[in-house]
Protein backbone atom coordinates (compact mmCIF):
# COMPACT_ATOMS: atom_id res chain seq x y z
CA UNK A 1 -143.32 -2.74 5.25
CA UNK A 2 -143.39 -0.31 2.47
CA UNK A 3 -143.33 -1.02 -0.93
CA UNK A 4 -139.69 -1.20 -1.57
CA UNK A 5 -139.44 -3.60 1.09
CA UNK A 6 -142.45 -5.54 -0.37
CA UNK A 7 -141.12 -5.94 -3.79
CA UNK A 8 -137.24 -6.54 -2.52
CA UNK A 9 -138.79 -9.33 -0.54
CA UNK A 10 -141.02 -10.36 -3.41
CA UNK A 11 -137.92 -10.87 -5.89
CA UNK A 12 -135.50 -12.73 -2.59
CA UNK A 13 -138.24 -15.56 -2.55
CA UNK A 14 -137.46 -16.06 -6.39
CA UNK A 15 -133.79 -16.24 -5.56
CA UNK A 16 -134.66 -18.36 -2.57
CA UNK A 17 -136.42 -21.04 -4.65
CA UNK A 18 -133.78 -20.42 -7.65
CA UNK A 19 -131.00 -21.42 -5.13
CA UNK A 20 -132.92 -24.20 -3.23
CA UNK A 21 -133.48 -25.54 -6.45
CA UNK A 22 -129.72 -25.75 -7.91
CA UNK A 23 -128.32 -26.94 -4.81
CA UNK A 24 -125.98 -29.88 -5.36
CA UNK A 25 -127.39 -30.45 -9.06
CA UNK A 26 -125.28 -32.00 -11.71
CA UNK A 27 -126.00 -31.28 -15.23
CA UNK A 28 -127.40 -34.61 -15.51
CA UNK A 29 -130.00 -32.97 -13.33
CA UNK A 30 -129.58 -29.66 -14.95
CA UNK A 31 -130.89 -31.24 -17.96
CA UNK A 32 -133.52 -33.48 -17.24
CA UNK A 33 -136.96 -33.57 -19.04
CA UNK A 34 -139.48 -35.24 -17.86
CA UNK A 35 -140.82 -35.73 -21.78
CA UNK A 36 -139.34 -34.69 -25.24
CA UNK A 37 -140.93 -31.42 -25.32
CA UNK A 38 -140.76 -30.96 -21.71
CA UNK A 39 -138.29 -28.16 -19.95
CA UNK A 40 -135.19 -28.51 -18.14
CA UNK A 41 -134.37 -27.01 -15.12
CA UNK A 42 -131.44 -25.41 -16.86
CA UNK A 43 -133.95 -24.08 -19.11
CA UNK A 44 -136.18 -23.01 -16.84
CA UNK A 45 -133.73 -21.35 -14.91
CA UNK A 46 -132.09 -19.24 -17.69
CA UNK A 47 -135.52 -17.95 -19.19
CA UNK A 48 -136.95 -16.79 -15.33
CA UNK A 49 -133.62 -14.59 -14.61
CA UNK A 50 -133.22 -13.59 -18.68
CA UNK A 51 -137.35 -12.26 -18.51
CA UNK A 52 -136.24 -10.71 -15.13
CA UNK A 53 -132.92 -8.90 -17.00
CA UNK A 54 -134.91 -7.82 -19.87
CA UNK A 55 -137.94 -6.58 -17.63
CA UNK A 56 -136.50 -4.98 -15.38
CA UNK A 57 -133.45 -3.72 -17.55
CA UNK A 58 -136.07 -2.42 -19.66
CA UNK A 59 -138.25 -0.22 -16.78
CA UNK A 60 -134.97 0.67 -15.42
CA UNK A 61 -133.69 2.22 -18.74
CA UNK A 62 -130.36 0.30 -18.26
CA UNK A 63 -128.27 -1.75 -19.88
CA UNK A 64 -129.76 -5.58 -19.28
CA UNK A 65 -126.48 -7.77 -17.01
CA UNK A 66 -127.03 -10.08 -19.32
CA UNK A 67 -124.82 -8.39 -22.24
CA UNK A 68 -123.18 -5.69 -20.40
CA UNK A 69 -121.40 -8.56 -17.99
CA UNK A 70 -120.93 -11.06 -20.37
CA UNK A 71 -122.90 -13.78 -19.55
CA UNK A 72 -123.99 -14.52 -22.96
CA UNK A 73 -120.60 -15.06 -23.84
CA UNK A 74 -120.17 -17.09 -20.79
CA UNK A 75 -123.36 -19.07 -21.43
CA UNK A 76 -122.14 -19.44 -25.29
CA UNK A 77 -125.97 -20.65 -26.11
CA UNK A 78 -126.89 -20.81 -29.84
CA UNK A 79 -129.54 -18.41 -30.36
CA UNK A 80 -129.11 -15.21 -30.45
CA UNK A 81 -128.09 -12.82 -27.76
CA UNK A 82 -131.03 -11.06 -27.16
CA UNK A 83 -133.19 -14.16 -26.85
CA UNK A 84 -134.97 -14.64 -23.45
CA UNK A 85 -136.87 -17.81 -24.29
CA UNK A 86 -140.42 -17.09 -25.45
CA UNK A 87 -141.50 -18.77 -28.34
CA UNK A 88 -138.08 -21.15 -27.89
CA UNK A 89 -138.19 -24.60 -29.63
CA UNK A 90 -138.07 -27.84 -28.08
CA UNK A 91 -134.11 -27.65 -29.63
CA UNK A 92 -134.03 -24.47 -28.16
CA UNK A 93 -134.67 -25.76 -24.95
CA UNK A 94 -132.17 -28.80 -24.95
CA UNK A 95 -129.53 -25.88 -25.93
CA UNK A 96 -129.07 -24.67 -22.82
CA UNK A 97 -126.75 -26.90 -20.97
CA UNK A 98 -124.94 -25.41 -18.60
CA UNK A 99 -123.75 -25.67 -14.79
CA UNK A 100 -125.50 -24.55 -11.89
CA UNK A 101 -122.53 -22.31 -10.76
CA UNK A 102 -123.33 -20.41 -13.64
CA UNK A 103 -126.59 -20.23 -13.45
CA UNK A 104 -126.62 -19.04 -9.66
CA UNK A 105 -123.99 -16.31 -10.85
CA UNK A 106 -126.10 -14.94 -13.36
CA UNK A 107 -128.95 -15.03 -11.24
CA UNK A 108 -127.34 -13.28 -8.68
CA UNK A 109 -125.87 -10.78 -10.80
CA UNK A 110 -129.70 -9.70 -11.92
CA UNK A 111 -131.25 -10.59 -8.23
CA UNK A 112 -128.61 -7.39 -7.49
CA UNK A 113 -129.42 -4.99 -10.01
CA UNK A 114 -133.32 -5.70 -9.63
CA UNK A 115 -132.46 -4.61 -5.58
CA UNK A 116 -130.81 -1.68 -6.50
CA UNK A 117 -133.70 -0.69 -8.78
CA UNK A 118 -136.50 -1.18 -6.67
CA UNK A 119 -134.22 0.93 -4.00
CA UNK A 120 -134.36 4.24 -6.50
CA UNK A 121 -138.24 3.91 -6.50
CA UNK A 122 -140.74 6.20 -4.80
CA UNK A 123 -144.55 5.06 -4.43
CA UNK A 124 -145.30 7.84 -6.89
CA UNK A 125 -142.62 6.11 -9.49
CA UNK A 126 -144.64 2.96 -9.76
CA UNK A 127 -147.72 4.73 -10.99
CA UNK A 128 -145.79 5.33 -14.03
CA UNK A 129 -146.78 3.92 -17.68
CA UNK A 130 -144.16 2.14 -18.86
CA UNK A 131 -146.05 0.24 -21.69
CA UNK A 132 -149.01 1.46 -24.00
CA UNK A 133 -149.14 -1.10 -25.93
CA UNK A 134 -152.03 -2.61 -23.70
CA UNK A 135 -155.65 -1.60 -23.08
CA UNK A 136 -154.99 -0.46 -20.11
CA UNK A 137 -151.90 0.89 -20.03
CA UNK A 138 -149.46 -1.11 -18.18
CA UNK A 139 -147.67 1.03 -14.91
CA UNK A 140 -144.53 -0.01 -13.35
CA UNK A 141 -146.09 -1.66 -10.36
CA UNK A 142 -147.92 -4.07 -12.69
CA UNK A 143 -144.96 -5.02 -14.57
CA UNK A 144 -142.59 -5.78 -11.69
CA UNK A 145 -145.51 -7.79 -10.50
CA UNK A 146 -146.01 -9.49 -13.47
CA UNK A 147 -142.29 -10.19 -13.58
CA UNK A 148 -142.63 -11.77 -9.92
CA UNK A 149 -145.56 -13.40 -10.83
CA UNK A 150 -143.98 -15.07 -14.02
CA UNK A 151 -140.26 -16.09 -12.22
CA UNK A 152 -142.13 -17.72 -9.20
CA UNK A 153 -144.48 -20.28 -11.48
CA UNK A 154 -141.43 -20.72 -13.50
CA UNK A 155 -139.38 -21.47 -10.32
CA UNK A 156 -141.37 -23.48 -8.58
CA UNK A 157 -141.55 -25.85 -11.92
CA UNK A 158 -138.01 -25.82 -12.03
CA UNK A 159 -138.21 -27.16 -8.14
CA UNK A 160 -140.85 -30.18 -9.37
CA UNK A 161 -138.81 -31.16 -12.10
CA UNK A 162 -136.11 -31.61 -9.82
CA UNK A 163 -138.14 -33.47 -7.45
CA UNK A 164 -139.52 -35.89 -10.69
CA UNK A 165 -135.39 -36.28 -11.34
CA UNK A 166 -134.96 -37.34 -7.75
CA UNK A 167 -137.77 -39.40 -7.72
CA UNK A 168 -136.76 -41.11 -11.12
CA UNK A 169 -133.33 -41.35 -9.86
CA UNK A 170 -134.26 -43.09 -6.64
CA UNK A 171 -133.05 -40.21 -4.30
């Protein structure tokens, strides 16, 4: 496998989990936190695929899918736009309320344009610095990495919340 194929395959487990995870949820579901200050799944959800958007958007010099497809209108959260969830209040969090149909379409919509990203890069292209603002520099490999590495924790806590809701719920 070469590296395209390594990091397309890297980013389809995060939709894997992301889909495995909404599957038949209400937003009673959606919405569930296991404490006050806990996340949601919703929550969780929005903030893996908006630090995707603005990652990847960001290396990719495009527009994030996020804005330029509407789904902030769609999503209609109240915070601004631009907002991908760090440093988001415990309000913040019980904000986003939402379906998973939406969710899974905006996820989808970002799942496609990281593809067709990674499918424009060379190996030589991910030896590129594409942030100086760390000691050392940070290269395009380690960022899409560190975007994998971020969605997949935050994934797989969506997935155990779900599985405390189920277990709470008696399912």
């Amino acid at each position: 496998m070469d590296h395209t194929g390594l990091l397309i395959d890297a980013f389809d487990r995060i939709r894997e989990v992301v889909h495995a995870t909404l599957d038949d949820l209400d937003e009673k579901a959606l919405t569930y936190r296991p404490d006050a200050d806990a996340n949601s799944i919703a929550w969780l959800i929005w903030h893996l695929t908006r630090v995707q958007d603005d990652h990847v958007a960001g290396v990719a010099e495009t527009p994030q899918v996020w804005e330029n497809d509407g789904w902030d209108q769609r999503f209609d959260l109240p915070f601004p736009s631009g907002q991908i969830g760090y440093g988001q209040s415990s309000d913040d969090v019980a904000a986003v309320t939402t379906d998973a149909e939406l969710l899974l379409g905006y996820h989808d919509a970002v799942h496609a344009a990281t593809v067709a990203y990674v499918k424009t890069l060379s190996a030589e292209d991910l030896d590129r610095v594409v942030d100086e603002n760390w000691d050392p520099p940070v290269t395009l490999s380690v960022r899409l990495v560190s975007v994998v590495s971020d969605d997949l924790q935050h994934a797989g806590q969506a997935a155990y919340v779900r599985g405390l809701f189920e277990r709470r719920q008696g399912s």
